[in-house]
C-alpha atoms as a PDB file:
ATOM      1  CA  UNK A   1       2.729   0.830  -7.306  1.00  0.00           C
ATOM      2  CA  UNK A   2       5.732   3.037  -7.845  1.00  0.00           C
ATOM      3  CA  UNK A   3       5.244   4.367  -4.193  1.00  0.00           C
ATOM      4  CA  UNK A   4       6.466   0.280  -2.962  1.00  0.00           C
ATOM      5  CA  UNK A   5       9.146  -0.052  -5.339  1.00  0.00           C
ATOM      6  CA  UNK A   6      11.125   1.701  -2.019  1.00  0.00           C
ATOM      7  CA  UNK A   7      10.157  -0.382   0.164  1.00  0.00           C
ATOM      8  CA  UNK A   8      10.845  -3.580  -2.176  1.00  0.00           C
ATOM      9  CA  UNK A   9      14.215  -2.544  -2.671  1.00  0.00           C
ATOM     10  CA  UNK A  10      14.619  -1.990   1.133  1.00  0.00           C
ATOM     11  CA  UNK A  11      13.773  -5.914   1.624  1.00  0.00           C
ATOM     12  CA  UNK A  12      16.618  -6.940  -0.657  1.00  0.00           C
ATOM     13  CA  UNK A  13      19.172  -6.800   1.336  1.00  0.00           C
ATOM     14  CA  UNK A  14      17.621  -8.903   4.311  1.00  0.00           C
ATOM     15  CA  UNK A  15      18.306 -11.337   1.879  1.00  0.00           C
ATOM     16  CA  UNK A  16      21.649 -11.709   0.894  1.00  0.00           C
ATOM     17  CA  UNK A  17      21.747 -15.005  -1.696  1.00  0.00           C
ATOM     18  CA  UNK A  18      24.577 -17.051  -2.389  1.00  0.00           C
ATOM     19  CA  UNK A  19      28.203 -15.664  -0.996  1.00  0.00           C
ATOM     20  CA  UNK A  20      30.606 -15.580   1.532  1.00  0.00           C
ATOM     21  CA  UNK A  21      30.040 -15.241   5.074  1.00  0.00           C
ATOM     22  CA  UNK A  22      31.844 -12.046   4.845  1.00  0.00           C
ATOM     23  CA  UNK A  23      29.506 -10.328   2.008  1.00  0.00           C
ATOM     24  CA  UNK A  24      26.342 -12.009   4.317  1.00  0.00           C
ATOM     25  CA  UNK A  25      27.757 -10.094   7.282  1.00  0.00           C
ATOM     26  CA  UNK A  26      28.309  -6.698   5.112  1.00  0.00           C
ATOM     27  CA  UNK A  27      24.332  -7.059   3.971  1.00  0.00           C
ATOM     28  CA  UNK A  28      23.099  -7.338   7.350  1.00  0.00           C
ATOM     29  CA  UNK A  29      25.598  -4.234   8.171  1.00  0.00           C
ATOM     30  CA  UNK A  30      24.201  -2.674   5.129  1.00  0.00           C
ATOM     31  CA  UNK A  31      20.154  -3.735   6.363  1.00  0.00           C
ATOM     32  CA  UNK A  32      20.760  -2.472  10.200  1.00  0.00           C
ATOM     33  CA  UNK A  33      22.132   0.966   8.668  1.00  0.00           C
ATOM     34  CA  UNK A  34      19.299   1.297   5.982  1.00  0.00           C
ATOM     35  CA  UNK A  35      16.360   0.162   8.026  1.00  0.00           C
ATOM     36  CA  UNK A  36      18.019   2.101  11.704  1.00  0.00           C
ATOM     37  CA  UNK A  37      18.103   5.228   9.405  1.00  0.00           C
ATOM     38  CA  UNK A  38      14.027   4.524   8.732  1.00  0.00           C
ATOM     39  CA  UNK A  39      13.701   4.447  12.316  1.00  0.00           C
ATOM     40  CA  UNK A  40      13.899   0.897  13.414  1.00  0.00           C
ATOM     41  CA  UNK A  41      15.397   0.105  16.177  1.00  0.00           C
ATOM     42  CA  UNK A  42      18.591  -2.178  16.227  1.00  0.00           C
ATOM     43  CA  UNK A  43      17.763  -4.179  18.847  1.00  0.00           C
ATOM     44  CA  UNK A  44      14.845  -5.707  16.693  1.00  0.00           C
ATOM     45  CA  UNK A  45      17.493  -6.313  13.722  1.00  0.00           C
ATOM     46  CA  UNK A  46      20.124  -8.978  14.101  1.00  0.00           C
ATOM     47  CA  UNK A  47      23.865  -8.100  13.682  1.00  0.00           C
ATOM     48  CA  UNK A  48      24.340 -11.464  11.899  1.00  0.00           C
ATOM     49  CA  UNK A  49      22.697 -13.918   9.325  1.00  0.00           C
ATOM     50  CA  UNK A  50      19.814 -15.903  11.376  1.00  0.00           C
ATOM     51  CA  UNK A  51      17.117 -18.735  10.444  1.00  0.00           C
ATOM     52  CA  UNK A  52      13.958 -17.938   8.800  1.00  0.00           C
ATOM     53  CA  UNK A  53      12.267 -20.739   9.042  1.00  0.00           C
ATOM     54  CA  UNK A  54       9.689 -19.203  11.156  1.00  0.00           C
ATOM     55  CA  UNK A  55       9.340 -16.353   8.943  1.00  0.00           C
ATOM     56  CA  UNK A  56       6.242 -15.585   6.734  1.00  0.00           C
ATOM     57  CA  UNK A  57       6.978 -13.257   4.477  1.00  0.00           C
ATOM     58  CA  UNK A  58      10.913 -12.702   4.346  1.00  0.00           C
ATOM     59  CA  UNK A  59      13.317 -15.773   3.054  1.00  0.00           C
ATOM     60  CA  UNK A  60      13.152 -18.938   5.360  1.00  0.00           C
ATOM     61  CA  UNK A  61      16.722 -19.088   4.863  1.00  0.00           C
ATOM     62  CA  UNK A  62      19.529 -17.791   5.864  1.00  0.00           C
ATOM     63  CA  UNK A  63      18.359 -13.694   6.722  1.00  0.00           C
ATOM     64  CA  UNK A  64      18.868 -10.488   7.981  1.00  0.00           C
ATOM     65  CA  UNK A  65      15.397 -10.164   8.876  1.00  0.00           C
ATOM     66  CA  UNK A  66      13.734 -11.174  12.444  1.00  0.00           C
ATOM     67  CA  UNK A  67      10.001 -11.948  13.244  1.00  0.00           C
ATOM     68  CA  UNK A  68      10.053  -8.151  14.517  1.00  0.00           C
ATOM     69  CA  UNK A  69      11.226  -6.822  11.873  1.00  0.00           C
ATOM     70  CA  UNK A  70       9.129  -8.313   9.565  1.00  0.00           C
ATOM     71  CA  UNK A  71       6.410  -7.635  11.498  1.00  0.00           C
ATOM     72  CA  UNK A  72       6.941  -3.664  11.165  1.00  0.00           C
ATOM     73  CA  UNK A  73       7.949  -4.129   7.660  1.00  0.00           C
ATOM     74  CA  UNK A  74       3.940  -5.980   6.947  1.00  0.00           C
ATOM     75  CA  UNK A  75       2.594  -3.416   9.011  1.00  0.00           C
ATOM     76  CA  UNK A  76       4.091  -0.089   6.816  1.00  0.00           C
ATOM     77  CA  UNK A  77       3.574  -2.064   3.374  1.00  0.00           C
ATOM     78  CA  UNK A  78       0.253  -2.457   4.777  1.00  0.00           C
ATOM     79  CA  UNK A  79      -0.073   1.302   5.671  1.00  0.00           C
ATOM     80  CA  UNK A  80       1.388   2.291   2.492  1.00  0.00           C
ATOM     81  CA  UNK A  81      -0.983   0.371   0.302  1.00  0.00           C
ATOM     82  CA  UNK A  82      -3.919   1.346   2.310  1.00  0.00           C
ATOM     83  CA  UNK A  83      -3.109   4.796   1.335  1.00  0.00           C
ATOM     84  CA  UNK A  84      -2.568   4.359  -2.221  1.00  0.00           C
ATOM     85  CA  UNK A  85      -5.813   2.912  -2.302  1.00  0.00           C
ATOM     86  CA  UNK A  86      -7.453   5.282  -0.611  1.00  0.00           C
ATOM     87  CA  UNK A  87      -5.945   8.216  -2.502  1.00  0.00           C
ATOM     88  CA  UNK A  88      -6.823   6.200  -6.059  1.00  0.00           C
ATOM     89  CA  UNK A  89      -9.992   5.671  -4.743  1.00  0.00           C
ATOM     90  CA  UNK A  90     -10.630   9.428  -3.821  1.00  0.00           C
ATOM     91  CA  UNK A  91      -9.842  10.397  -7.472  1.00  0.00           C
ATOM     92  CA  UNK A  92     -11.993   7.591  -8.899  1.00  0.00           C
ATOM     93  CA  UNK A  93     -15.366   9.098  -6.248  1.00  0.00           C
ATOM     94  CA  UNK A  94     -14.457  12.838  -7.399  1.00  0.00           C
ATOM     95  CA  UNK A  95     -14.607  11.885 -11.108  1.00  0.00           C
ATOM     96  CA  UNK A  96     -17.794  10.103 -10.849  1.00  0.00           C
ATOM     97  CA  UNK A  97     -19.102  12.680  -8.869  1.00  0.00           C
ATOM     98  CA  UNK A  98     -18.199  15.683 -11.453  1.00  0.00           C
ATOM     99  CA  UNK A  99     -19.140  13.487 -14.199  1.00  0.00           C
ATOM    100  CA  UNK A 100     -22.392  12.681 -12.532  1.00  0.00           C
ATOM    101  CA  UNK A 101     -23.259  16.546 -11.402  1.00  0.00           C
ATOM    102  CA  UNK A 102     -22.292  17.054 -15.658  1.00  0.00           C
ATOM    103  CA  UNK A 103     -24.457  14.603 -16.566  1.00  0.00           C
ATOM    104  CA  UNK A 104     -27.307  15.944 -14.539  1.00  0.00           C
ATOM    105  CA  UNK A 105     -26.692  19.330 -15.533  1.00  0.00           C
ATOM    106  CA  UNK A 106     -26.988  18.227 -19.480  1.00  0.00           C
ATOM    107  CA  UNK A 107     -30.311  16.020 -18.719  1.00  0.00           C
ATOM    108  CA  UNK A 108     -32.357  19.004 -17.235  1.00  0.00           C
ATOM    109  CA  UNK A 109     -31.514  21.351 -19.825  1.00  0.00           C
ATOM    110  CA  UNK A 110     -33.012  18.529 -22.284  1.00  0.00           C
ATOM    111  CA  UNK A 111     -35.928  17.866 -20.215  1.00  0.00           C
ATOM    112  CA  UNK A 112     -37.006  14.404 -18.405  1.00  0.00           C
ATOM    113  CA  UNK A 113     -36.548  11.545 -20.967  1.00  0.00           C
ATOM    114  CA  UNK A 114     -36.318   8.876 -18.242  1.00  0.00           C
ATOM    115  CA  UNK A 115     -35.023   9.751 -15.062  1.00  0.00           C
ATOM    116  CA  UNK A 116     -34.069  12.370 -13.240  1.00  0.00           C
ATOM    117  CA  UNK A 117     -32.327  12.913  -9.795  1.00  0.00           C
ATOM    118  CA  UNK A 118     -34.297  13.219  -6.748  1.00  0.00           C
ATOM    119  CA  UNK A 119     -32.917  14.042  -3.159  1.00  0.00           C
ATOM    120  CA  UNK A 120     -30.455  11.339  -2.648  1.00  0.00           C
ATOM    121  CA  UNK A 121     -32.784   8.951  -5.101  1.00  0.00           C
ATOM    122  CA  UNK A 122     -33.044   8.823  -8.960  1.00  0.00           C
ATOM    123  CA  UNK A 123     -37.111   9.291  -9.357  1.00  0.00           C
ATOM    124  CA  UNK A 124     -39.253   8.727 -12.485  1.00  0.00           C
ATOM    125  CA  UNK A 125     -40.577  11.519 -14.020  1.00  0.00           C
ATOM    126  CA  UNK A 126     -43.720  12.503 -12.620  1.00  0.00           C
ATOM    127  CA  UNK A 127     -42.876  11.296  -9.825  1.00  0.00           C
ATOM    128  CA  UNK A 128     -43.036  12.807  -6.586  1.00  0.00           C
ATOM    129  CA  UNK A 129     -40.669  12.877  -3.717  1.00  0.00           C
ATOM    130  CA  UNK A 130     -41.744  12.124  -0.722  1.00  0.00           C
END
């Protein structure tokens, strides 16, 4: 999770609350530096406060942020939390899989009491694989 807090505080400025038009002007300023030095391009970002009513996932009021935009923005988060996920999820497979090859290694020593690990299968002892 601490990998998004970035990219949450990037999205706070495309909404720039309650103020004058002049701070409203200086936070999309502020967004079309921040997100143009991640890369995006400033013709996707408006120079000016626009509608949002059409938007999905940034305010529906009054925003820095355009359908573009916020379509890039879904896509990274998206990216992003794939990864995490993927990298959690690697740690979780390699720890099962050491605990596993640990726990088989302490089984045989005792002998078969239940199971024990065929090729790919757990078997019943006595039983053969085929």
């Amino acid at each position: 999770m601490s990998s998004l807090r970035p990219l949450l505080l990037l999205l706070l400025p495309l909404c720039p609350g309650p103020g004058g038009e002049a701070k409203a002007t200086r936070s999309c300023a502020e967004t079309r530096q921040v997100l143009g030095a991640r890369g995006y391009s400033l013709s996707l970002l408006p120079p000016t406060l626009i509608s949002g009513e059409h938007l999905r996932v940034c305010p529906q009021e009054y925003t820095c942020c355009s359908s573009e935009t916020e379509q890039k923005l879904t896509r990274e988060t998206e990216d992003t939390f794939r990864g995490l996920v993927e990298e959690s999820g690697s740690f979780l497979v390699h720890t099962l899989a050491a605990r596993h090859r640990k726990f088989n290694g302490n089984s045989s020593s005792r002998g078969c009491s239940c199971l024990r690990p065929g090729t790919g299968n757990w078997k019943r002892c006595g039983q053969l694989s085929t």
